[in-house]
C-alpha atoms as a PDB file:
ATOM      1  CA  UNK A   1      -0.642  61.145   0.990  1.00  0.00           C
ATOM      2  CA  UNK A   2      -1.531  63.590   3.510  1.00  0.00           C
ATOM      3  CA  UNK A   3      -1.871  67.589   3.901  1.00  0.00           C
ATOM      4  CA  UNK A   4      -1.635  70.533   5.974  1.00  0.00           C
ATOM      5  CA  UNK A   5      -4.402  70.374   9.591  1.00  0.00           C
ATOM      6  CA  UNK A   6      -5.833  73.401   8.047  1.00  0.00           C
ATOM      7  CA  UNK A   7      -7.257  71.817   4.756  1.00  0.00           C
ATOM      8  CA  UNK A   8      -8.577  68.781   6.649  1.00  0.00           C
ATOM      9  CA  UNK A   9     -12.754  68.217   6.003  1.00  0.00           C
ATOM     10  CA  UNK A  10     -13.997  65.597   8.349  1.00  0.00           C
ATOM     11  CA  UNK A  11     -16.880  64.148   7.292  1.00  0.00           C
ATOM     12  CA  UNK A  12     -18.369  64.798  11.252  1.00  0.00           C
ATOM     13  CA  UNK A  13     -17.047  66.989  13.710  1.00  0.00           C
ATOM     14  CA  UNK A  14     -14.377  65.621  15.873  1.00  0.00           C
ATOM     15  CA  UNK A  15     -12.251  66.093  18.769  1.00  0.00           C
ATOM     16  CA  UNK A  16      -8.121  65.676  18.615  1.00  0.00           C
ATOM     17  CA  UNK A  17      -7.217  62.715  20.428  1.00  0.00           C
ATOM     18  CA  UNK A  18      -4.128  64.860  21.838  1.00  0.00           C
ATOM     19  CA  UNK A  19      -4.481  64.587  25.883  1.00  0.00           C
ATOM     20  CA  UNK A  20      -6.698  61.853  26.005  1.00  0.00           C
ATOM     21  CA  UNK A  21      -4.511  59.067  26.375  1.00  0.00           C
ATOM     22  CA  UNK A  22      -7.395  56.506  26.122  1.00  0.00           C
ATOM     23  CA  UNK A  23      -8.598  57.401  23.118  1.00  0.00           C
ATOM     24  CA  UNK A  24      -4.957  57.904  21.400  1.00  0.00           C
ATOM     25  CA  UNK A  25      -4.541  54.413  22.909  1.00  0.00           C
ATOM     26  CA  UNK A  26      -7.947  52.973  20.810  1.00  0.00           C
ATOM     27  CA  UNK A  27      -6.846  55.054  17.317  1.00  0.00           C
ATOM     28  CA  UNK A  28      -3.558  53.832  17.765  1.00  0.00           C
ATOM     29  CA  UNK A  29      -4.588  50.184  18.245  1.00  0.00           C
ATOM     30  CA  UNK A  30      -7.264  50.668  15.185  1.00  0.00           C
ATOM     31  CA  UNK A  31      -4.795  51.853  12.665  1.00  0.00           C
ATOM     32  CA  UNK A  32      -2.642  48.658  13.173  1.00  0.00           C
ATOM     33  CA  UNK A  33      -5.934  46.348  13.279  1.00  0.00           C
ATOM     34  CA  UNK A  34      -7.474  48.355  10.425  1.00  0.00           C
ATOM     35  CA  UNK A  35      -4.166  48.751   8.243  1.00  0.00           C
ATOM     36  CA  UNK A  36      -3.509  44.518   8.569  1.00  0.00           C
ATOM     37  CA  UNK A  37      -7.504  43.324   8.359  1.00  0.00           C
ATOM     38  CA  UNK A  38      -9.017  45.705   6.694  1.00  0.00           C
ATOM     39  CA  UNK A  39     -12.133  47.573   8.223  1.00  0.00           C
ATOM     40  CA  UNK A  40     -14.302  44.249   7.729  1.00  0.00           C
ATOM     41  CA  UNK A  41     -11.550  41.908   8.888  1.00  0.00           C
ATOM     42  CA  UNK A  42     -11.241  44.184  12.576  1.00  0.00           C
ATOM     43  CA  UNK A  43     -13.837  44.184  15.174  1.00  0.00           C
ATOM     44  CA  UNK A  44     -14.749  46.402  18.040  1.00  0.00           C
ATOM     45  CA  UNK A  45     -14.003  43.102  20.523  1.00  0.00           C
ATOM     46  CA  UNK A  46     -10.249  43.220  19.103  1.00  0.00           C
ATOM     47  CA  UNK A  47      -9.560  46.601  19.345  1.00  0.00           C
ATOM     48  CA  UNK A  48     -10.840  46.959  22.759  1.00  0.00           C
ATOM     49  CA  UNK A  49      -9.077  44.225  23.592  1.00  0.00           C
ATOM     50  CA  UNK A  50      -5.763  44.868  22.382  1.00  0.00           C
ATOM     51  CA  UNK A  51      -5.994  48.301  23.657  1.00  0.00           C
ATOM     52  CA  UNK A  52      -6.814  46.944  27.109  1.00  0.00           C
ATOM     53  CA  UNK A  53     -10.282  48.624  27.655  1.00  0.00           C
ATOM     54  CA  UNK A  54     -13.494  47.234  28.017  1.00  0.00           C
ATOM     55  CA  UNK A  55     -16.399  47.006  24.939  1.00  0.00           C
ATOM     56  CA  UNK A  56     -17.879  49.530  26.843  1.00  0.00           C
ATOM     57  CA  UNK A  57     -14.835  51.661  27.207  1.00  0.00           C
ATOM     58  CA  UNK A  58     -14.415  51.779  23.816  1.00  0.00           C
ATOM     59  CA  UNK A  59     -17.535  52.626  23.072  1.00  0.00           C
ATOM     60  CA  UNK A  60     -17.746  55.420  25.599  1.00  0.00           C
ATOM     61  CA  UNK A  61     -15.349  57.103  23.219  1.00  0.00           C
ATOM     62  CA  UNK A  62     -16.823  55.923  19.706  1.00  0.00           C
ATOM     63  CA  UNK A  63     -20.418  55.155  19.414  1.00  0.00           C
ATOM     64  CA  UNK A  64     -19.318  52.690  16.723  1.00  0.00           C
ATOM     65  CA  UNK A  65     -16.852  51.335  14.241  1.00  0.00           C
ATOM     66  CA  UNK A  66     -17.652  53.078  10.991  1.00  0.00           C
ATOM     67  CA  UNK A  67     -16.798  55.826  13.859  1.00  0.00           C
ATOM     68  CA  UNK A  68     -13.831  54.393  14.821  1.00  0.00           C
ATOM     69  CA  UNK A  69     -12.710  54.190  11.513  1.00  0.00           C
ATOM     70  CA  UNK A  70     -13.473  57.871  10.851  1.00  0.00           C
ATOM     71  CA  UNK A  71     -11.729  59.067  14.025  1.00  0.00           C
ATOM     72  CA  UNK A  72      -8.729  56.628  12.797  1.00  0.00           C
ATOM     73  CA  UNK A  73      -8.406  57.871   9.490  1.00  0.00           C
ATOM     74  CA  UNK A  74      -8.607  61.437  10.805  1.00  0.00           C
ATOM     75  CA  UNK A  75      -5.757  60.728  13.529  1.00  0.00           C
ATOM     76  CA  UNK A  76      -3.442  59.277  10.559  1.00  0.00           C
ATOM     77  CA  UNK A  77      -4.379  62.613   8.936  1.00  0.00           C
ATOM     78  CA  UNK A  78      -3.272  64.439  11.878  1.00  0.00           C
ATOM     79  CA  UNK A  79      -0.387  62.477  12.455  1.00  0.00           C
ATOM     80  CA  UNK A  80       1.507  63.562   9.198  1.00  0.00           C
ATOM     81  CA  UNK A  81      -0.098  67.168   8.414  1.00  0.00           C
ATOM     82  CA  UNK A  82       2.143  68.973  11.031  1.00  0.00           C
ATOM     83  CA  UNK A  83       5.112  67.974   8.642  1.00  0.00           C
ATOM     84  CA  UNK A  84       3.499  69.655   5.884  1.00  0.00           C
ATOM     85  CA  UNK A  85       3.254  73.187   8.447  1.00  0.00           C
ATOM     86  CA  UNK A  86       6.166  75.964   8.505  1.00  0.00           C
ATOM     87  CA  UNK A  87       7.230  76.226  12.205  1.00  0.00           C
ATOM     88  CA  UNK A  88       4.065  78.955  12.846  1.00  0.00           C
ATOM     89  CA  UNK A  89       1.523  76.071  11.735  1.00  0.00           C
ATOM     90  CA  UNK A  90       0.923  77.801   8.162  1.00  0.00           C
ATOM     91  CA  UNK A  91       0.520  75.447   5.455  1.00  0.00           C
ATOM     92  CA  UNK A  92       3.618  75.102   3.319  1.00  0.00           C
ATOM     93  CA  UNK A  93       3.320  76.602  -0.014  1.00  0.00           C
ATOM     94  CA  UNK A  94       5.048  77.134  -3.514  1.00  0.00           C
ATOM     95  CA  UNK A  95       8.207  74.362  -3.811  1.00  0.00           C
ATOM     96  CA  UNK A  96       8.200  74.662   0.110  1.00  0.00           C
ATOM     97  CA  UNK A  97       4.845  72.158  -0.341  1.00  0.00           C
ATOM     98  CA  UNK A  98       6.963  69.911  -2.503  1.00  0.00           C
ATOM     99  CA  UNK A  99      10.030  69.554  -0.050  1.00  0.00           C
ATOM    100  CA  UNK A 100       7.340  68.387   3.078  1.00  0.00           C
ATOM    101  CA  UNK A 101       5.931  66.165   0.920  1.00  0.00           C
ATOM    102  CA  UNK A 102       9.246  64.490   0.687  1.00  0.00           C
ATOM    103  CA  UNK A 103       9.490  64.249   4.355  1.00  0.00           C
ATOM    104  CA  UNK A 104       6.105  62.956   4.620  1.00  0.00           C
ATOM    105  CA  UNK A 105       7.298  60.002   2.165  1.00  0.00           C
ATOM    106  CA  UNK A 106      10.710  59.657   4.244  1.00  0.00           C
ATOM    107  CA  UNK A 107       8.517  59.460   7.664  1.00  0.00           C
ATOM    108  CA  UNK A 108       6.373  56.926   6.057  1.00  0.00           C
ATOM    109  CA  UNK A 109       9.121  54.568   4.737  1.00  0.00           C
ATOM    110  CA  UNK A 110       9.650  53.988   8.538  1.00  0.00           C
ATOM    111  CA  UNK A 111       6.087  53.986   9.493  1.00  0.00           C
ATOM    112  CA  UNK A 112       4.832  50.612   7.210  1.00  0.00           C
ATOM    113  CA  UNK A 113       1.507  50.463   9.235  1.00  0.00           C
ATOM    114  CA  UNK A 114       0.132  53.993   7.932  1.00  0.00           C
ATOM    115  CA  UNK A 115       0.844  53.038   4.196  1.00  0.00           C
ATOM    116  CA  UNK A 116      -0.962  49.814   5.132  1.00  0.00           C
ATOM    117  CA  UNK A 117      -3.558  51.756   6.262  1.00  0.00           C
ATOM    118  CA  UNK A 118      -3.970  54.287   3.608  1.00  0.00           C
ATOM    119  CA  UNK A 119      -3.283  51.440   0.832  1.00  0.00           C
ATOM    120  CA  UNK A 120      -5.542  48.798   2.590  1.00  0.00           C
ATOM    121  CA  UNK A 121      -8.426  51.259   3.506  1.00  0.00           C
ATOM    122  CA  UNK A 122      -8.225  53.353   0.152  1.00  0.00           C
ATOM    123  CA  UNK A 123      -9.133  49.638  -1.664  1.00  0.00           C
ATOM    124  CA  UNK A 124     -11.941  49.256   0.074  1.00  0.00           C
ATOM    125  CA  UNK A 125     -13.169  52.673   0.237  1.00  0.00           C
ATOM    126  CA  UNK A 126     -13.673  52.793  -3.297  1.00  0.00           C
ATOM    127  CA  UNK A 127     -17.177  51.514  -2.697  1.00  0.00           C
ATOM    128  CA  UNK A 128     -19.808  54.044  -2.235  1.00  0.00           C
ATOM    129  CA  UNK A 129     -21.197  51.765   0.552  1.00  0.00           C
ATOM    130  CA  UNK A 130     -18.045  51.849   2.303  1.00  0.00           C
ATOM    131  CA  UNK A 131     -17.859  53.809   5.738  1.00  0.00           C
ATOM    132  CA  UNK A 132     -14.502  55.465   4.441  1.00  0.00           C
ATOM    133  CA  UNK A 133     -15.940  56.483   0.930  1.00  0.00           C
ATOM    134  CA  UNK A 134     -16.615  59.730   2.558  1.00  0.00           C
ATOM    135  CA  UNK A 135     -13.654  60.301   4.105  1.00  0.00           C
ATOM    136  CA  UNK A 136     -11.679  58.978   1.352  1.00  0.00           C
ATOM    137  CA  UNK A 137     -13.552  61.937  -1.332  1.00  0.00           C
ATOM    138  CA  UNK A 138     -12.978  64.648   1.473  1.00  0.00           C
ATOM    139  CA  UNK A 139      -9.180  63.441   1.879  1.00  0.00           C
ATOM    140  CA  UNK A 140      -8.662  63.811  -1.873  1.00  0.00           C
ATOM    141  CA  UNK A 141     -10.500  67.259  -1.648  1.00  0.00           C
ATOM    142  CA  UNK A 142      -8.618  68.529   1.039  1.00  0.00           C
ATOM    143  CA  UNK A 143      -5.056  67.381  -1.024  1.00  0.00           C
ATOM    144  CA  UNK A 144      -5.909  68.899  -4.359  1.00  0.00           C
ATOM    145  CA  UNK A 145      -7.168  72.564  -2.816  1.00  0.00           C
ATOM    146  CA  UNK A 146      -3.506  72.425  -1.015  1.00  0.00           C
ATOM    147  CA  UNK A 147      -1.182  71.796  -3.503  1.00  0.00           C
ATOM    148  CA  UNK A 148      -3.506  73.892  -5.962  1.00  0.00           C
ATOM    149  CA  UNK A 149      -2.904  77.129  -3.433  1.00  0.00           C
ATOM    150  CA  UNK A 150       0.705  75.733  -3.116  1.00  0.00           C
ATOM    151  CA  UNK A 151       1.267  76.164  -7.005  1.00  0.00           C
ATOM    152  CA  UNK A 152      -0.848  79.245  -7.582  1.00  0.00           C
ATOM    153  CA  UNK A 153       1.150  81.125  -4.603  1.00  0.00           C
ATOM    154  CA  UNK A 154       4.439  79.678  -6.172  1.00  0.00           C
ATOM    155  CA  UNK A 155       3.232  81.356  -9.519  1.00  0.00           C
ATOM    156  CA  UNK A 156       2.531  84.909  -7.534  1.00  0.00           C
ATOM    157  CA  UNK A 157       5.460  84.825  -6.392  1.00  0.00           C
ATOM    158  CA  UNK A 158       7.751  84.136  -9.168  1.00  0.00           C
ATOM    159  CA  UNK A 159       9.062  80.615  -7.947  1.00  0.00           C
ATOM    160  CA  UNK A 160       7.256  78.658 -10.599  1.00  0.00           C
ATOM    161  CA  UNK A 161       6.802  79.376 -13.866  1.00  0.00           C
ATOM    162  CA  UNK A 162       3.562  80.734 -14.552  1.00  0.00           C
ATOM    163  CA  UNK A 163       2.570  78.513 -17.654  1.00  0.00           C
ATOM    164  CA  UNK A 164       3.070  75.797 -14.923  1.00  0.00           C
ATOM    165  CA  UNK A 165      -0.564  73.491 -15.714  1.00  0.00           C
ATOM    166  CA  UNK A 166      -1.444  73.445 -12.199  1.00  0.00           C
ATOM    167  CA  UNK A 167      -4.339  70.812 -12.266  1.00  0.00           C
ATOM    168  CA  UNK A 168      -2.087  68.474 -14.167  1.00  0.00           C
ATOM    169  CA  UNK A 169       0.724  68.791 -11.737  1.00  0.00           C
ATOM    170  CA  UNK A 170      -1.435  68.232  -8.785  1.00  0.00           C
ATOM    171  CA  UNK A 171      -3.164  65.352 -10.563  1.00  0.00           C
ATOM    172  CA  UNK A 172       0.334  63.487 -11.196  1.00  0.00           C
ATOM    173  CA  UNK A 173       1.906  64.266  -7.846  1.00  0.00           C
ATOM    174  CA  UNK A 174      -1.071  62.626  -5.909  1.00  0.00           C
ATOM    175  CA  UNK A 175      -0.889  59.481  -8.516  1.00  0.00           C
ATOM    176  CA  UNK A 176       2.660  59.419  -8.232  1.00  0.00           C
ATOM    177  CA  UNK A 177       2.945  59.965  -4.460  1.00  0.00           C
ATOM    178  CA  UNK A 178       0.179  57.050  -3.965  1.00  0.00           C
ATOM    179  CA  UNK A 179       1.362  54.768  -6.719  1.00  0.00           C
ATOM    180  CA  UNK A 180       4.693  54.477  -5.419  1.00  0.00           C
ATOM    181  CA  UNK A 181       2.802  53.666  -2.306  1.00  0.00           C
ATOM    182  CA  UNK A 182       1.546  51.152  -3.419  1.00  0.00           C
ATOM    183  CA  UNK A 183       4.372  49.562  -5.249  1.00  0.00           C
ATOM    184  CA  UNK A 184       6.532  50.149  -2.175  1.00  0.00           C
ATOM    185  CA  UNK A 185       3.739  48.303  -0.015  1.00  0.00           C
ATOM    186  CA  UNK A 186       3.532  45.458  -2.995  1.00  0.00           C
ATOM    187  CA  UNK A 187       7.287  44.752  -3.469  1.00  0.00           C
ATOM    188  CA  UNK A 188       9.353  45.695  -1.104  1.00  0.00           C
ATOM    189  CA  UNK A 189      12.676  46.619  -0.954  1.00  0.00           C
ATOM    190  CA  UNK A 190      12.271  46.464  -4.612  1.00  0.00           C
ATOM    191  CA  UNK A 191      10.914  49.944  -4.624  1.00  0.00           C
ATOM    192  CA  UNK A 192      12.952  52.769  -3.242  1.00  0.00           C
ATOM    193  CA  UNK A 193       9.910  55.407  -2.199  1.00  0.00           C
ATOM    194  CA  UNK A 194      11.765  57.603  -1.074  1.00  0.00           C
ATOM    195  CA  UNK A 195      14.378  58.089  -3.616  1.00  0.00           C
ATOM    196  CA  UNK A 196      11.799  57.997  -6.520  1.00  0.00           C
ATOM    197  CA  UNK A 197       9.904  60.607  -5.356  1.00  0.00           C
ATOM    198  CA  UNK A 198      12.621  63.179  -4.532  1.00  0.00           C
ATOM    199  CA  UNK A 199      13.238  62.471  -8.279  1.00  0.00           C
ATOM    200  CA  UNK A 200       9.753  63.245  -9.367  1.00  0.00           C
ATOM    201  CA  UNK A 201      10.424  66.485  -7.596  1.00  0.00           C
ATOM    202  CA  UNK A 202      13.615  66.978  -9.068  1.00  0.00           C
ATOM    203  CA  UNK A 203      12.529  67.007 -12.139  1.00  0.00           C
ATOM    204  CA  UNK A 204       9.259  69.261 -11.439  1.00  0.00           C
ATOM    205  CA  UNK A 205      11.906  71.881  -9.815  1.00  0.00           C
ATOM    206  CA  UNK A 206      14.041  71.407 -13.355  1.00  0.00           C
ATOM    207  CA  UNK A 207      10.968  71.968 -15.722  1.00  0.00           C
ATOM    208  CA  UNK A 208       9.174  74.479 -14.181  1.00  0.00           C
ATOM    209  CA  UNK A 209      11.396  76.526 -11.282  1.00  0.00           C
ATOM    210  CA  UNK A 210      11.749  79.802 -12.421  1.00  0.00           C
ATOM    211  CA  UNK A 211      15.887  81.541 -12.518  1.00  0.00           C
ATOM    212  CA  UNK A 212      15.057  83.363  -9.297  1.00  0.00           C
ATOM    213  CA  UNK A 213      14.277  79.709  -7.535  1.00  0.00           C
ATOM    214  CA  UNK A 214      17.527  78.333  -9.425  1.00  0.00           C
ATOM    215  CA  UNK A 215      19.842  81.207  -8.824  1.00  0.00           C
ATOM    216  CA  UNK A 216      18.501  80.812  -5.173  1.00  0.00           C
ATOM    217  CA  UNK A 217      20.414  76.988  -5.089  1.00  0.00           C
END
């Protein structure tokens, strides 16, 4: 699950990768090392590597893997929060929210290697010792005060019912959005993401849409 650029919280202060092709080149490189090993399983040798650059080179860019792994996550982060932006970069809000999130969850069905990622590196970072507990806690942050302003401006401005529990609703949509990634990841073709998701929202939109957002189509 991701969110708008504007809610992101890196643990460190970082640049974009955008117009430095040799460091797009390394993230790019880590997520698919990172998403199919694991952050134990990948080494700064294999990265490097794969991504045609020297040790050195690498390190030039990232002083070392937990940093890697940051900048990685951070990248995946960037990668998907434009789709959750109206065309002026503003965060999507009220059902608007809901609808990207959608997207996000089509644009990951055909991306397998960043719900690798997410579902491989989200394991592991469940340890405090972990160099992606951090980011993992600040991701989770940075979801929940998103869709909470999503709801709450929904609620202002008549779109969603007002007795709409918003913590509750936030809650279930991360578990559900995550879950099914996991399930998806798990089982295969088994799972249709996609087409379970736009019925979780579905039936959000039927329980708590107000008759202005239903008279509106």
């Amino acid at each position: 699950m991701s969110f708008p650029t504007q809610y992101r919280r890196t643990v460190t202060d970082r640049t974009s990768a955008a117009g430095d092709q040799s460091r797009e080149r390394l993230l790019v490189v880590a997520l698919d090392l990172f998403a199919s090993s694991g952050y134990r399983g990948t080494s700064i040798a294999q990265v490097a590597e794969r991504a045609g650059l020297s040790q050195s080179g690498l390190l030039h860019h990232f002083k070392s893997k937990a940093d890697l792994l940051a900048a990685a996550l951070d990248y995946r982060d960037e990668l998907e929060g434009h789709l959750l932006e109206t065309a002026d970069g503003v965060p999507a809000m009220s059902w608007a929210a809901f609808d990207a999130l959608v997207e996000v969850v089509r644009r990951n069905a055909a991306e397998p290697r960043l719900v690798r990622l997410f579902v491989t590196l989200s394991a592991e970072a469940i340890d405090p010792g972990h160099p992606a507990h951090q980011w993992m806690l600040a991701h989770y942050d940075g979801v929940t005060a998103w869709l909470t302003a999503a709801i709450e401006r929904g609620k202002g401005t008549g779109e969603m019912e007002r007795a709409m529990p918003t913590a509750h609703v936030v809650q279930r949509t991360i578990a559900t959005m995550d879950g099914l990634q996991i399930l998806w990841f798990a089982r295969g073709d088994e799972v249709d993401m996609v087409a379970d998701f736009v019925e979780y929202v579905d039936e959000l939109h039927h329980r708590w849409a107000t008759t202005v957002r239903e008279a509106a189509g």
